[in-house]
C-alpha atoms as a PDB file:
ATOM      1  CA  UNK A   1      23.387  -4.784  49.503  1.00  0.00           C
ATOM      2  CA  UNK A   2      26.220  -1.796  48.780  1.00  0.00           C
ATOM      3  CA  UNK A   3      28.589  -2.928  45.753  1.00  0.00           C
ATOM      4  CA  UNK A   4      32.058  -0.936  45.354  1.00  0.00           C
ATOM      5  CA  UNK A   5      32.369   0.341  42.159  1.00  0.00           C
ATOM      6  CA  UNK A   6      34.946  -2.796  41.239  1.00  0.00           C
ATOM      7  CA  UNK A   7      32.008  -5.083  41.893  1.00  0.00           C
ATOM      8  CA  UNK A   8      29.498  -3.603  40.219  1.00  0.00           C
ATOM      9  CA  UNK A   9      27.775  -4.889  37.479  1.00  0.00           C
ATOM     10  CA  UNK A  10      29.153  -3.579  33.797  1.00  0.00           C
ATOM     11  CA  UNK A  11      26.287  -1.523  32.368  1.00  0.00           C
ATOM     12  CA  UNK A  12      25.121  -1.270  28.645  1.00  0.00           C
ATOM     13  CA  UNK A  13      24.869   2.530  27.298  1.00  0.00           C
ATOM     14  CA  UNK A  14      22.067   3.857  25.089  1.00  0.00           C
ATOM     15  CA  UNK A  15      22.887   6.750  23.305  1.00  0.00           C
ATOM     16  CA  UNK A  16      20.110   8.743  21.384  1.00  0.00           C
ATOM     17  CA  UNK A  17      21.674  10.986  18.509  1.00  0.00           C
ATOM     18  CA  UNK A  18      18.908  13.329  17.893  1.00  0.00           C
ATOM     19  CA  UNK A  19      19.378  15.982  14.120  1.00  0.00           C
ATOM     20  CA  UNK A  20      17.464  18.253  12.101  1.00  0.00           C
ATOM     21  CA  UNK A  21      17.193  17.038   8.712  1.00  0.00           C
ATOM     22  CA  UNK A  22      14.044  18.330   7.095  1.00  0.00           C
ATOM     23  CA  UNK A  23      14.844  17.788   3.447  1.00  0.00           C
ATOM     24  CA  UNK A  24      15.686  14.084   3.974  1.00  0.00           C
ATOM     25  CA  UNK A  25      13.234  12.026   2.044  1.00  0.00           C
ATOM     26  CA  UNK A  26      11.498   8.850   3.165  1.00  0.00           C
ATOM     27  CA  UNK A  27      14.137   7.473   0.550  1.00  0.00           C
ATOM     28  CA  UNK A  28      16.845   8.998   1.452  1.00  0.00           C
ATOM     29  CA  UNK A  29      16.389   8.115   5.262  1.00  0.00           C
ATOM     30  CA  UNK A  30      15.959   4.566   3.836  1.00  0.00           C
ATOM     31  CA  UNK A  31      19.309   4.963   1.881  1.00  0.00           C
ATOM     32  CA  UNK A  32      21.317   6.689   5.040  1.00  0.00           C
ATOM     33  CA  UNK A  33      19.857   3.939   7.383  1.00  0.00           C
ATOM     34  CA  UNK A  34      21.506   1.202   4.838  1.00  0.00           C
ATOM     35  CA  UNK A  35      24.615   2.267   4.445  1.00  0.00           C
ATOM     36  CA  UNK A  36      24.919   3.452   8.453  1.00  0.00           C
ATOM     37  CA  UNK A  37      24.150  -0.189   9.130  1.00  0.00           C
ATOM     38  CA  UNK A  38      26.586  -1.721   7.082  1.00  0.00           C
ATOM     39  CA  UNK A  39      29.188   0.826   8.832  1.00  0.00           C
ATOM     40  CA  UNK A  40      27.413  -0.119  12.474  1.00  0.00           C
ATOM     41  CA  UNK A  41      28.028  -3.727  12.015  1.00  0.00           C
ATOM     42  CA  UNK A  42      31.573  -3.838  11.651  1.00  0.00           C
ATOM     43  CA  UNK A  43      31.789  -1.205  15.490  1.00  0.00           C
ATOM     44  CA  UNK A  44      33.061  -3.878  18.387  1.00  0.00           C
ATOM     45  CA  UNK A  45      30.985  -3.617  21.277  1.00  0.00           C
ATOM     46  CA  UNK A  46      28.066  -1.729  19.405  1.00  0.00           C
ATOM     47  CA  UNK A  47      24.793  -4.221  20.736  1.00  0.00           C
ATOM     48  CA  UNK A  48      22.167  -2.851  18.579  1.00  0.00           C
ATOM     49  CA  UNK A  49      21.131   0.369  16.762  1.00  0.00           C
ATOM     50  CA  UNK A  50      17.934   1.632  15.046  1.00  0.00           C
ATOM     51  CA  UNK A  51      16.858   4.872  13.196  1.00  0.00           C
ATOM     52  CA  UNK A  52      13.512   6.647  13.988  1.00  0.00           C
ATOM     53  CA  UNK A  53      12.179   9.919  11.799  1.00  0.00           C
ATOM     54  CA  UNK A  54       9.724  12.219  12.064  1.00  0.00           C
ATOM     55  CA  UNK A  55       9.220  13.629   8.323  1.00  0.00           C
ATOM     56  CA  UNK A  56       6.607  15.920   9.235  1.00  0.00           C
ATOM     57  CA  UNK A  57       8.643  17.868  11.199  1.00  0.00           C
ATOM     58  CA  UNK A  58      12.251  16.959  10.136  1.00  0.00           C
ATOM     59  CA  UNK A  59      13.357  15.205  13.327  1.00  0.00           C
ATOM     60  CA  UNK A  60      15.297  12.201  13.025  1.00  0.00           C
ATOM     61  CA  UNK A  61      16.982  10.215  15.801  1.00  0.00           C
ATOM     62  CA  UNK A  62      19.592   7.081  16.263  1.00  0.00           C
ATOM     63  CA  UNK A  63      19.276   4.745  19.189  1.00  0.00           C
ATOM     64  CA  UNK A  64      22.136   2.751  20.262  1.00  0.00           C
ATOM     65  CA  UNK A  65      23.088   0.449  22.440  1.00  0.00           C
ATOM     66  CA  UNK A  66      26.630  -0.437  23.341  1.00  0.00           C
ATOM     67  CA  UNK A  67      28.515  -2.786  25.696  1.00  0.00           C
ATOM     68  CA  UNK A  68      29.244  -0.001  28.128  1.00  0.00           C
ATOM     69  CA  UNK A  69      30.951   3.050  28.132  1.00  0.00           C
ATOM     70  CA  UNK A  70      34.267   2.166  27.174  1.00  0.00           C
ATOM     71  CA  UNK A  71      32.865   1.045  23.993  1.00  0.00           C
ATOM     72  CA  UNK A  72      31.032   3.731  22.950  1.00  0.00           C
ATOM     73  CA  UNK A  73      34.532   6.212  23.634  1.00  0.00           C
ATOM     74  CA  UNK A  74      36.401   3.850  21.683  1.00  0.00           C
ATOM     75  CA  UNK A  75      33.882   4.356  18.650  1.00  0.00           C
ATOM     76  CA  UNK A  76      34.015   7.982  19.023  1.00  0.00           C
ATOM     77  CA  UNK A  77      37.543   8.196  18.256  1.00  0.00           C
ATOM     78  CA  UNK A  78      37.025   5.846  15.815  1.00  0.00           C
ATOM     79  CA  UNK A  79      37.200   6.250  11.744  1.00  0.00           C
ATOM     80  CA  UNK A  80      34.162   4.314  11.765  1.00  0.00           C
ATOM     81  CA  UNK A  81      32.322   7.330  13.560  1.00  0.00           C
ATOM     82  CA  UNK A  82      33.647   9.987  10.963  1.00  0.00           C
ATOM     83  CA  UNK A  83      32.217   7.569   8.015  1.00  0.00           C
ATOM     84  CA  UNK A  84      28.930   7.398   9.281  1.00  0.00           C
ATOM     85  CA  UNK A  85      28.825  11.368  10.229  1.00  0.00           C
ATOM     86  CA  UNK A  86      29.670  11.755   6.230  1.00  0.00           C
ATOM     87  CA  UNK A  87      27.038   9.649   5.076  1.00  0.00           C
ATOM     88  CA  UNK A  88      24.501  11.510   6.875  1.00  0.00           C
ATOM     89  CA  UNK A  89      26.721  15.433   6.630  1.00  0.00           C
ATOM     90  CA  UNK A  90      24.386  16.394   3.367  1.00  0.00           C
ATOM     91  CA  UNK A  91      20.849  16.178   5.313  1.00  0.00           C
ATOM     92  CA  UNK A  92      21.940  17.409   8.672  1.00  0.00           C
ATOM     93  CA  UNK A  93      20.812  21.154   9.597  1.00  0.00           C
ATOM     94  CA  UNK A  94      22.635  22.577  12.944  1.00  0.00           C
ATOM     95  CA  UNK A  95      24.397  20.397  15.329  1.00  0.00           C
ATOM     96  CA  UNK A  96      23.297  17.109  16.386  1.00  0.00           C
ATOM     97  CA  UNK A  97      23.082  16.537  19.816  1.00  0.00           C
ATOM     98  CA  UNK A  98      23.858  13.292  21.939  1.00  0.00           C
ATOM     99  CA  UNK A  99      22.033  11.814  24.859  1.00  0.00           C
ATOM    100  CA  UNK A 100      23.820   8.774  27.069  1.00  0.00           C
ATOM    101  CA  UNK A 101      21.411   6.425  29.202  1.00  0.00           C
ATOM    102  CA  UNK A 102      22.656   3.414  31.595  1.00  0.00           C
ATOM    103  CA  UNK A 103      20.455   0.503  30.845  1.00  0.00           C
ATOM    104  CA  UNK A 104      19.393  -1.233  33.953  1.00  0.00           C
ATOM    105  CA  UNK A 105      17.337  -3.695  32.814  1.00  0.00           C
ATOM    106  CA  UNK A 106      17.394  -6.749  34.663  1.00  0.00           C
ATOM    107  CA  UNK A 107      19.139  -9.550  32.685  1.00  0.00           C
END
């Protein structure tokens, strides 16, 4: 069955944020992590987020998922957004990079 794009279903967005941060401790991810979360759970429309590191190599990476898109722009304009980019500004090497997936999993 074809759905027009008014009657299709709203989808939630995963968004992978993916930085180089190879001096950031085990203790300092777990002090970033706290403080992001207390920033994440005051973000309407933000579903769930988690933090995933890779100290051997420096690699570190935030998953999350948000109502659907229109959520996730209005964060990115957001004050919230610039706090939490602070927070982490001392660790991060380069530029992070951002990766958007629909979630289609069946409900």
């Amino acid at each position: 069955m074809d759905r027009s794009a008014n009657d299709a279903p709203r989808l939630c967005v995963m968004s992978l944020i993916e930085w180089q941060a190879s001096s950031m401790t085990i203790d300092d991810a777990h002090e970033l992590a706290s403080r992001t979360s207390a920033a994440f759970r005051l973000v309407p429309g933000l579903v769930d987020f988690r933090f995933f590191g890779d100290f051997a190599t420096g690699r570190h990476v935030y998953m999350q998922v948000w109502e659907d898109q229109a959520a996730l722009e209005a964060f990115a304009a957001s004050e919230p957004m610039l706090q939490i980019r602070r927070f982490a500004a001392p660790f991060v090497e380069g530029r992070p990079s951002r990766t958007l997936f629909a979630d289609y999993t069946p409900r």
